[in-house]
Protein backbone atom coordinates (compact mmCIF):
# COMPACT_ATOMS: atom_id res chain seq x y z
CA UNK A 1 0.00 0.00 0.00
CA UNK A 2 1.35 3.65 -1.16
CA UNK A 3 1.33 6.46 1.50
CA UNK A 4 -1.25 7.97 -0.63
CA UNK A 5 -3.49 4.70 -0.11
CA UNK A 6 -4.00 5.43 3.84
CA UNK A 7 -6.91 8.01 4.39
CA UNK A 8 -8.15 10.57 7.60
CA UNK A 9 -12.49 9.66 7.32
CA UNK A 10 -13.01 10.71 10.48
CA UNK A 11 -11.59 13.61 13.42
CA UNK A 12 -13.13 14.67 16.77
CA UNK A 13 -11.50 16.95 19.24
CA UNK A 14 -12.64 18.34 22.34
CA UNK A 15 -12.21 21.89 24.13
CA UNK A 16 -8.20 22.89 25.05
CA UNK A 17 -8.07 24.58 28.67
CA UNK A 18 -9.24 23.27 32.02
CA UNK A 19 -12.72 21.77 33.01
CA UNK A 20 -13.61 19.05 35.80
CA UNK A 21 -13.57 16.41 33.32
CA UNK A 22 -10.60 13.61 33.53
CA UNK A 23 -8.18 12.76 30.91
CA UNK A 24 -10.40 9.88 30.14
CA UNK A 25 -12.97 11.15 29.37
CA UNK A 26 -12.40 13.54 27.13
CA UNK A 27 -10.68 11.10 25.58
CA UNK A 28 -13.74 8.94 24.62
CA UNK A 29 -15.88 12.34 24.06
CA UNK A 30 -12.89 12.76 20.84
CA UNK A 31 -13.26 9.06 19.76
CA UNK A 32 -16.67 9.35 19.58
CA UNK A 33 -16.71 12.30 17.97
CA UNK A 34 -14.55 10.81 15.40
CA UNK A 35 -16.20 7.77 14.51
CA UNK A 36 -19.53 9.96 14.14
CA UNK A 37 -17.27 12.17 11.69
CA UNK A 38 -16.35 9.06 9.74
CA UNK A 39 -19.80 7.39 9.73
CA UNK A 40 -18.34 4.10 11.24
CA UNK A 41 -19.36 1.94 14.82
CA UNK A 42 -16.41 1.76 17.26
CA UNK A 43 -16.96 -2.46 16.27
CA UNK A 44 -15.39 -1.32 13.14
CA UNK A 45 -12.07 -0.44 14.49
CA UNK A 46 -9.39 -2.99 13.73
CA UNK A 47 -6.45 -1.72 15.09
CA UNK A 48 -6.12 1.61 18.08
CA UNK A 49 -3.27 3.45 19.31
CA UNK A 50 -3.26 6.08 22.00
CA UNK A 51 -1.34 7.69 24.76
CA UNK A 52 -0.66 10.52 27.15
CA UNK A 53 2.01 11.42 29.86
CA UNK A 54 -0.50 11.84 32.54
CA UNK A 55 -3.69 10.87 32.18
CA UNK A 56 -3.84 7.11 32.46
CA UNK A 57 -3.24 4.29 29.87
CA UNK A 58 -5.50 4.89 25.94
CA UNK A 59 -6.39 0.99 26.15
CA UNK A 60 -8.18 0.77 29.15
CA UNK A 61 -10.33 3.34 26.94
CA UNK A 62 -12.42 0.17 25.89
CA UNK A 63 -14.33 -0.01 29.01
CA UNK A 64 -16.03 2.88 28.07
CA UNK A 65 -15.87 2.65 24.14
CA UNK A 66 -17.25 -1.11 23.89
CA UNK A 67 -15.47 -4.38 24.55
CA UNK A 68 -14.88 -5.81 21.19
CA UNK A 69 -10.93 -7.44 21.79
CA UNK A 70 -9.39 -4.93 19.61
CA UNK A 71 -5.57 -4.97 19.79
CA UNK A 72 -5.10 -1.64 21.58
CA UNK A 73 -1.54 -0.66 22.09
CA UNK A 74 -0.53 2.66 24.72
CA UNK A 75 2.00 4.83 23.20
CA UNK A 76 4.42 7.08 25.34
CA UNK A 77 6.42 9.18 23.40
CA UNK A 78 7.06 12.80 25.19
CA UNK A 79 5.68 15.45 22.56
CA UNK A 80 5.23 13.02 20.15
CA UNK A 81 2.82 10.87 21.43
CA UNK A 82 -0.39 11.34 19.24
CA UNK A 83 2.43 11.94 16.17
CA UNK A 84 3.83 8.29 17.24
CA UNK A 85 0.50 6.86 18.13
CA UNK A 86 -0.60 8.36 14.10
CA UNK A 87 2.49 6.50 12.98
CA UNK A 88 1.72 3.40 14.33
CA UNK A 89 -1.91 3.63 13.05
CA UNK A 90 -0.81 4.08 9.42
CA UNK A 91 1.98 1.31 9.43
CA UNK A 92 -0.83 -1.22 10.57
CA UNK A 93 -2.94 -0.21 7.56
CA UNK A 94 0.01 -0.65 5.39
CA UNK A 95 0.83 -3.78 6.74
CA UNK A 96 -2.55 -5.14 5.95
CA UNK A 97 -3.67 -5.90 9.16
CA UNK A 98 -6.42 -3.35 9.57
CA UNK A 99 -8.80 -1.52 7.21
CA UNK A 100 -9.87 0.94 10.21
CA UNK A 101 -7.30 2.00 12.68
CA UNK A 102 -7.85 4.81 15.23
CA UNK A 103 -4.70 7.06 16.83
CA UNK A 104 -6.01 8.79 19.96
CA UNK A 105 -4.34 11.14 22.09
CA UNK A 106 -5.41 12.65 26.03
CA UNK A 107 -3.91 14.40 28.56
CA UNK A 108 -4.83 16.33 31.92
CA UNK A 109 -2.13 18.24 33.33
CA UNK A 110 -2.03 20.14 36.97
CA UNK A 111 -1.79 23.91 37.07
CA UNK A 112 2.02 24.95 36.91
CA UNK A 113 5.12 24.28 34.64
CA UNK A 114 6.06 20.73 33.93
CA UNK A 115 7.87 19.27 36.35
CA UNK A 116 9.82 15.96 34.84
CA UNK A 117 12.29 13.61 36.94
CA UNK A 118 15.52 13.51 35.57
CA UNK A 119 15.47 9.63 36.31
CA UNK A 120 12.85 9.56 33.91
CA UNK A 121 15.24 10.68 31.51
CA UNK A 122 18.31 9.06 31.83
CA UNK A 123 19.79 12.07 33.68
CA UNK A 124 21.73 11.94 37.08
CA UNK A 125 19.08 14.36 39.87
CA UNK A 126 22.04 16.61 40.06
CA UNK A 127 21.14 18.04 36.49
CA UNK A 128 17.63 18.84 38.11
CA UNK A 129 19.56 20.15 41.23
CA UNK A 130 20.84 22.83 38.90
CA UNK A 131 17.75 24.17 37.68
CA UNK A 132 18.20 22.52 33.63
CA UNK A 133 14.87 20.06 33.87
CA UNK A 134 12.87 23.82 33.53
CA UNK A 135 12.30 23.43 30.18
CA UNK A 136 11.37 27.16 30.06
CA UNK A 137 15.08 27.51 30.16
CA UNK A 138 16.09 25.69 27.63
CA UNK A 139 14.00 27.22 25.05
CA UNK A 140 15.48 30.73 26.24
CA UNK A 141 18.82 29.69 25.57
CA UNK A 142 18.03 28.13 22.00
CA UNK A 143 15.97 31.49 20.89
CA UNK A 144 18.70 33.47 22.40
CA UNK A 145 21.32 32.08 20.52
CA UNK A 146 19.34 31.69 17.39
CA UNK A 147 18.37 35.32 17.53
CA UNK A 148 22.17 36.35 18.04
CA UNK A 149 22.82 34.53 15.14
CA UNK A 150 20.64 35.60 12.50
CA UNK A 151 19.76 39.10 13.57
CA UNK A 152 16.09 38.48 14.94
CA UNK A 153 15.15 40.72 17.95
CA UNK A 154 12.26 39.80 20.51
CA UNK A 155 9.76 41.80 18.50
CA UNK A 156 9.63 38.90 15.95
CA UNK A 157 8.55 36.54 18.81
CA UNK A 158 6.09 38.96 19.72
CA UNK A 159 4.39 39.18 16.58
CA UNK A 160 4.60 35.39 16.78
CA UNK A 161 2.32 34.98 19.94
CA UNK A 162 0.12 37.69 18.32
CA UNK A 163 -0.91 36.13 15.63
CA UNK A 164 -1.34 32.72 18.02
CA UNK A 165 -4.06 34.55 20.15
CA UNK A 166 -5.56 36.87 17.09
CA UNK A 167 -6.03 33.08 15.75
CA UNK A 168 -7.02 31.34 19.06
CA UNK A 169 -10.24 34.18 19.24
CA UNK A 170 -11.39 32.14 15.80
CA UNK A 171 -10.99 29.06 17.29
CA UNK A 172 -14.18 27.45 18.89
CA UNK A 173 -12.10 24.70 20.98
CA UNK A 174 -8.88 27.16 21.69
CA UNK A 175 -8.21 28.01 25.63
CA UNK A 176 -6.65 31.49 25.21
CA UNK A 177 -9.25 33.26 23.08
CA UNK A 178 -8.37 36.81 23.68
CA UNK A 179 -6.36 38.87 21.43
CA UNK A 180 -3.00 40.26 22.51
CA UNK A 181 -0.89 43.04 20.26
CA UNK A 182 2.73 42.74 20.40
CA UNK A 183 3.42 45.75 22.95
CA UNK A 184 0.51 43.86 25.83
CA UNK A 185 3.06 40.63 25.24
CA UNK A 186 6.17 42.69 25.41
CA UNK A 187 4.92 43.92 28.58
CA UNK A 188 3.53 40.59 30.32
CA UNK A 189 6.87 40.02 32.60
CA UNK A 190 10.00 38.47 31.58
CA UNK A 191 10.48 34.53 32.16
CA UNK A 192 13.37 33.68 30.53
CA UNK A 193 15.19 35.95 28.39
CA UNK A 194 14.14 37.02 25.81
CA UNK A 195 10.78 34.84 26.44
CA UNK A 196 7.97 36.74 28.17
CA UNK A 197 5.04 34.97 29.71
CA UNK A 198 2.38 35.85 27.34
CA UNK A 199 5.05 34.01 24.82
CA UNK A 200 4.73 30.36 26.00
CA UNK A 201 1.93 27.86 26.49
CA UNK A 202 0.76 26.50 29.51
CA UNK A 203 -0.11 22.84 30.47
CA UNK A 204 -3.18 21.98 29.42
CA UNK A 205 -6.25 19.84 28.85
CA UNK A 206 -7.64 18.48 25.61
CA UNK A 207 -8.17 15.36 23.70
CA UNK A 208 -8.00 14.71 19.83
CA UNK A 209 -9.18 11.65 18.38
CA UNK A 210 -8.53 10.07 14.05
CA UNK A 211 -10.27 7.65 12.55
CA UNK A 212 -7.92 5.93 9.72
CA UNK A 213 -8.89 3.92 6.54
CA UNK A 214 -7.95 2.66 3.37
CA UNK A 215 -9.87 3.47 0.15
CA UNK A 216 -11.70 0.37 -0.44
CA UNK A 217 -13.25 1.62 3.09
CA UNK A 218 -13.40 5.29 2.09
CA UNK A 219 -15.06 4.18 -1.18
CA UNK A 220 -18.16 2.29 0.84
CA UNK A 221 -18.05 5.42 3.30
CA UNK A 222 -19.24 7.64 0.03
CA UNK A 223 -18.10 11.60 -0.32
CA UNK A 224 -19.88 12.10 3.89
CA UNK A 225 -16.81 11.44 5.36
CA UNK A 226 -14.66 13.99 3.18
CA UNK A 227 -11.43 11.83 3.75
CA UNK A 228 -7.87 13.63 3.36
CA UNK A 229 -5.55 11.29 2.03
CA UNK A 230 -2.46 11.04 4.61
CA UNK A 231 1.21 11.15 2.19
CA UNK A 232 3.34 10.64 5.07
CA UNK A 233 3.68 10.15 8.24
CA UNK A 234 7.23 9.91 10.46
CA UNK A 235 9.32 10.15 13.95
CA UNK A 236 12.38 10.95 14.04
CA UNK A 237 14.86 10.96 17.32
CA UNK A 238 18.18 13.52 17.69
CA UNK A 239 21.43 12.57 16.12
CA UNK A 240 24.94 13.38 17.58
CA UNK A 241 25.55 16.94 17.60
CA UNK A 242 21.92 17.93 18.12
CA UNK A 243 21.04 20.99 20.76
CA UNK A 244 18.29 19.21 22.63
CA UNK A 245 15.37 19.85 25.91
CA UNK A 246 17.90 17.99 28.56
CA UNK A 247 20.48 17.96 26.17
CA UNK A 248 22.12 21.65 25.94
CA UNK A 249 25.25 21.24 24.75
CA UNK A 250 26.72 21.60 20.69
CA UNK A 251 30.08 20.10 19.91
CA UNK A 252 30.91 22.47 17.88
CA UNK A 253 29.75 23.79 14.29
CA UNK A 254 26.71 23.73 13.34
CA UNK A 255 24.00 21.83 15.81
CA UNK A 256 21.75 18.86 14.03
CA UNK A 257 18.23 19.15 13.99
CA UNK A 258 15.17 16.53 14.76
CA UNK A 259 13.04 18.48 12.90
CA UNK A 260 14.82 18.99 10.09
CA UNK A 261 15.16 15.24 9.95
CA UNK A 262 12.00 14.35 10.40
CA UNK A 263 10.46 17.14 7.97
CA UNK A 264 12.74 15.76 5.26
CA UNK A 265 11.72 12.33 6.08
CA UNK A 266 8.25 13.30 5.59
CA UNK A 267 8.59 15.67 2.30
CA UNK A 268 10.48 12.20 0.84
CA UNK A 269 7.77 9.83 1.50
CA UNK A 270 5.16 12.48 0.11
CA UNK A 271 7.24 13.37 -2.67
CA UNK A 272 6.82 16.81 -2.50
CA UNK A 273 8.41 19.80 -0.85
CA UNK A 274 8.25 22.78 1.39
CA UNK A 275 7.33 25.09 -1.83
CA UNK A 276 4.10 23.07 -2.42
CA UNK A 277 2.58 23.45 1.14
CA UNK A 278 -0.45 25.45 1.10
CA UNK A 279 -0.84 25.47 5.23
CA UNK A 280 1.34 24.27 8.37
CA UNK A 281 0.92 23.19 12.00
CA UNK A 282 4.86 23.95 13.75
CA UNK A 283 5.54 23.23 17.04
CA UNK A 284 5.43 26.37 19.31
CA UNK A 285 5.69 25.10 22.49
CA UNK A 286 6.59 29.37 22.92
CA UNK A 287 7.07 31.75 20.46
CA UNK A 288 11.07 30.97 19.52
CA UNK A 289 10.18 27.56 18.69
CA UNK A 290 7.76 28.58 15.86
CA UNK A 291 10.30 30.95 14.43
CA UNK A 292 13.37 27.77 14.17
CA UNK A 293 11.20 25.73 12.76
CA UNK A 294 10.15 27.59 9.98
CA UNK A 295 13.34 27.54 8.93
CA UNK A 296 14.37 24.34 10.34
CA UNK A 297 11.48 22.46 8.48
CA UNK A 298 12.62 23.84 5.08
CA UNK A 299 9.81 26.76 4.84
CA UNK A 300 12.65 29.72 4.95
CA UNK A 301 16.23 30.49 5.24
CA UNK A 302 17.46 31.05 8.77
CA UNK A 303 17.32 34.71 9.38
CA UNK A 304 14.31 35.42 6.83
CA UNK A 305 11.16 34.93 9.20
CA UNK A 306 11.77 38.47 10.36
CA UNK A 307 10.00 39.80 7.10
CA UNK A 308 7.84 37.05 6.80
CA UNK A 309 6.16 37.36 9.67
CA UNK A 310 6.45 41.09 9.89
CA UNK A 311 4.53 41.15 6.19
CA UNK A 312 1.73 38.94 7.71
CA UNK A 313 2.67 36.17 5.52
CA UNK A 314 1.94 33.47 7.89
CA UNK A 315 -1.33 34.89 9.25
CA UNK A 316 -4.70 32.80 8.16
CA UNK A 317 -4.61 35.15 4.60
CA UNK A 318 -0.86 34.83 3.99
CA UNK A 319 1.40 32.97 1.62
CA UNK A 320 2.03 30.24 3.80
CA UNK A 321 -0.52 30.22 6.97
CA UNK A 322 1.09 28.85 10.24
CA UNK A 323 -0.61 27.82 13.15
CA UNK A 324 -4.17 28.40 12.26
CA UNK A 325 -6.32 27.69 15.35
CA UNK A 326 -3.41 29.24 17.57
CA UNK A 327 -1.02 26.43 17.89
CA UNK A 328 0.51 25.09 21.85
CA UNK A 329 0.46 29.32 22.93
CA UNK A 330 -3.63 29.33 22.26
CA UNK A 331 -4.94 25.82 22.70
CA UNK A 332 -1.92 25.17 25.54
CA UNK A 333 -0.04 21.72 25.78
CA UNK A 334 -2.00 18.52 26.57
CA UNK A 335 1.49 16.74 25.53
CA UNK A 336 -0.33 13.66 24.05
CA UNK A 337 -2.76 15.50 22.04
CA UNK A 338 -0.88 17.96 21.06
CA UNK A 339 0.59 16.43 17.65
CA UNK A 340 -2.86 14.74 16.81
CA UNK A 341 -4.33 18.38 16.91
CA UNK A 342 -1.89 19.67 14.51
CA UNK A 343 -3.55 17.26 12.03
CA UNK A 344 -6.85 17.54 13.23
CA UNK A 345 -6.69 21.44 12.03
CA UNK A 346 -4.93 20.16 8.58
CA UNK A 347 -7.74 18.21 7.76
CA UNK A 348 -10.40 20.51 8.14
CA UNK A 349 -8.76 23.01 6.53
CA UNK A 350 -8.53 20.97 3.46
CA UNK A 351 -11.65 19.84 3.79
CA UNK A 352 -13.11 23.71 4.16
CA UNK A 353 -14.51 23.21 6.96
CA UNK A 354 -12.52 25.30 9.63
CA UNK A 355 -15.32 28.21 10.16
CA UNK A 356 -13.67 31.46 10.50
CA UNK A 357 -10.16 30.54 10.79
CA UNK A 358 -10.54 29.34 7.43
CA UNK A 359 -7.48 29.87 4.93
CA UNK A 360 -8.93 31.32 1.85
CA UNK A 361 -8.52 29.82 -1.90
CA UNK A 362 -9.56 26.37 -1.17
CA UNK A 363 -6.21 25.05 0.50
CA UNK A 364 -4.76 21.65 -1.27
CA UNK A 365 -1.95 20.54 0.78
CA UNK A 366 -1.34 20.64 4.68
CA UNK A 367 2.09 19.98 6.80
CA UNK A 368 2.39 19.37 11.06
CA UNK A 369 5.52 19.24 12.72
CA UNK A 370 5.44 18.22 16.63
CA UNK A 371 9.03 19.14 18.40
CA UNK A 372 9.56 17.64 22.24
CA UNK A 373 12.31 16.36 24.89
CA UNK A 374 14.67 14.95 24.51
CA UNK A 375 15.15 15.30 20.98
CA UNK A 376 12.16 13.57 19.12
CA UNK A 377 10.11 15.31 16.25
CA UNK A 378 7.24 13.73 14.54
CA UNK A 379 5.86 15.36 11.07
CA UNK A 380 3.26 14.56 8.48
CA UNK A 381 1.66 15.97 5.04
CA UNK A 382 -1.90 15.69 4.18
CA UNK A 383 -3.31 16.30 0.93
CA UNK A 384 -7.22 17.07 -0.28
């Protein structure tokens, strides 16, 4: 089976933000609403993969969804949990053994920053002892150096968040739904320089279910289910020399990236490239992050999102439209939904149907690009 072959029929995704429901069940609300999107029973499902990092375990999902035996397999993956969980969705269609596979992804986090265990990561507690598990910091030190080196100033990662909340206020299930100009985020109190508060997302809430088939399904489904055919789909990990969340260090030269990895990983498999992208989900965990990887993914040289973004050409109407419903700084971070909502917004964009966020002149071809610790990126491209 081509990557072409393996379809999205069906997406359901539930409010970003904090509410008194668990992890749990807003994960079943999203599946749910997914398999009413795609017109198909839960028995349908032949294959399911799902995660989070703090909500509980995706498979035990099936008390709730029906108790049919399907193999049900919990992903863990950091960041790219609903990207891996996608992944492993797709390689069961290809492999034959499903015709309907669902990826899932869930999370519930407290109020707060993260707060990971170096343990958890292969680190010795004195690395935690000296402040570097604060991710917050990390990012800092990336965006600092990166603006150093390509003459950016904070203004560009003002106009950044900007256009996250301007989006976010078109965004029925966004959490941060008021608008902020650049000078208000400026303003909001410095975290780590050059990163304000009103720069980064917070830990969140959400789920965001996909319903997967292959066209001799979509075919019985009819035109209802408006599938987007799914080109690629990939994880990557860091190699040597990569500047990495709990890794900080370069050995010299010019640092490796995940992302550009992965993004080239995916653009092979889809055979096409950055040029032919008509709209793009990047990871921006804060404000720096979306600026690296617009470069980092191929979109832009190093240096040029300055102008780009300062000429509004990756607002909803612009050349290349990033971040439509308000990416991590809008919806926040539910870590294992975050990649599955990147995708969720790529398909109803191509499909038209993403209200008033909607980018204009009938959008053909979507990209996502999920970024997380300690070095993992997961990326896809969807096509109408």
């Amino acid at each position: 089976m081509s990557a072409a072959d393996v379809l999205v029929c069906g997406v359901g995704i539930t409010p970003f933000g904090r509410s008194e429901a668990t992890g749990m069940q807003l994960a079943v609300e999203a599946v749910r609403a997914a398999l009413a999107d795609a017109g198909l029973p839960w028995s349908r499902v032949r294959a399911a993969f799902g995660g989070s990092d703090a909500a509980g375990n995706a498979d035990t999902l099936v008390t709730r969804l029906g108790l049919t035996g399907v193999p049900f397999v919990n992903v863990r993956n950091g960041c790219a949990t609903g990207g891996s969980a996608l992944v492993s969705a797709v390689n069961a269609l290809r492999a034959g053994a499903a015709d309907v596979a669902l990826a899932v992804g869930f999370d519930k986090h407290p109020r707060g920053a993260f707060d990971p265990r170096p343990a958890d990561w292969g680190l010795e507690e004195a690395y935690g002892g000296e402040g570097l598990m604060v991710t917050t910091q990390f990012f800092a030190m990336k965006i600092q150096r990166y603006l150093h080196d390509h003459g950016l100033t904070p203004h560009t990662l003002a106009l950044v968040a900007e256009k996250a909340y301007a989006n976010g206020a078109r965004t029925p299930h966004a959490w941060r739904r008021e608008p902020l100009d650049a000078d208000e985020i400026l303003a909001s109190g410095m975290v780590n320089d050059p990163l304000t508060r009103y720069m980064f997302c917070s830990p969140g809430q959400g789920a965001v279910a996909l319903v997967l088939c292959n066209r001799a399904v979509a075919r019985e489904l009819g035109g209802a289910a408006a599938p987007v055919a799914l080109r690629a789909a990939v994880v990557r990990t860091r190699r040597f020399g990569s500047f990495e969340v709990f890794s900080p260090w370069a050995p010299g030269g010019t640092p490796t990236s995940v992302s550009t990895d992965a993004a080239r990983a995916a653009f092979e498999e889809a055979g096409i490239g950055p040029d032919d992208i008509d709209v793009c989900q990047l990871q921006d965990t804060e404000s720096g992050a979306e600026v690296m990887h617009m470069a980092e993914c191929g979109f832009c040289e190093h240096g040029e999102q300055k102008w780009l973004i300062a000429s509004g050409a990756t607002a909803i109407g612009g050349a290349l439209p990033v971040n439509t419903d308000g990416g991590c700084i809008a919806n926040g971070e539910p870590i294992g939904a975050s990649g599955l909502r990147q995708v969720h917004e790529i398909v109803q964009q191509l499909r038209g149907r993403a209200g008033e966020r909607q980018v204009p002149g009938e959008p053909h071809t979507g990209f996502t690009h999920v970024y997380g610790a300690p070095g993992v990126s997961a990326c896809t491209v969807l096509t109408r």
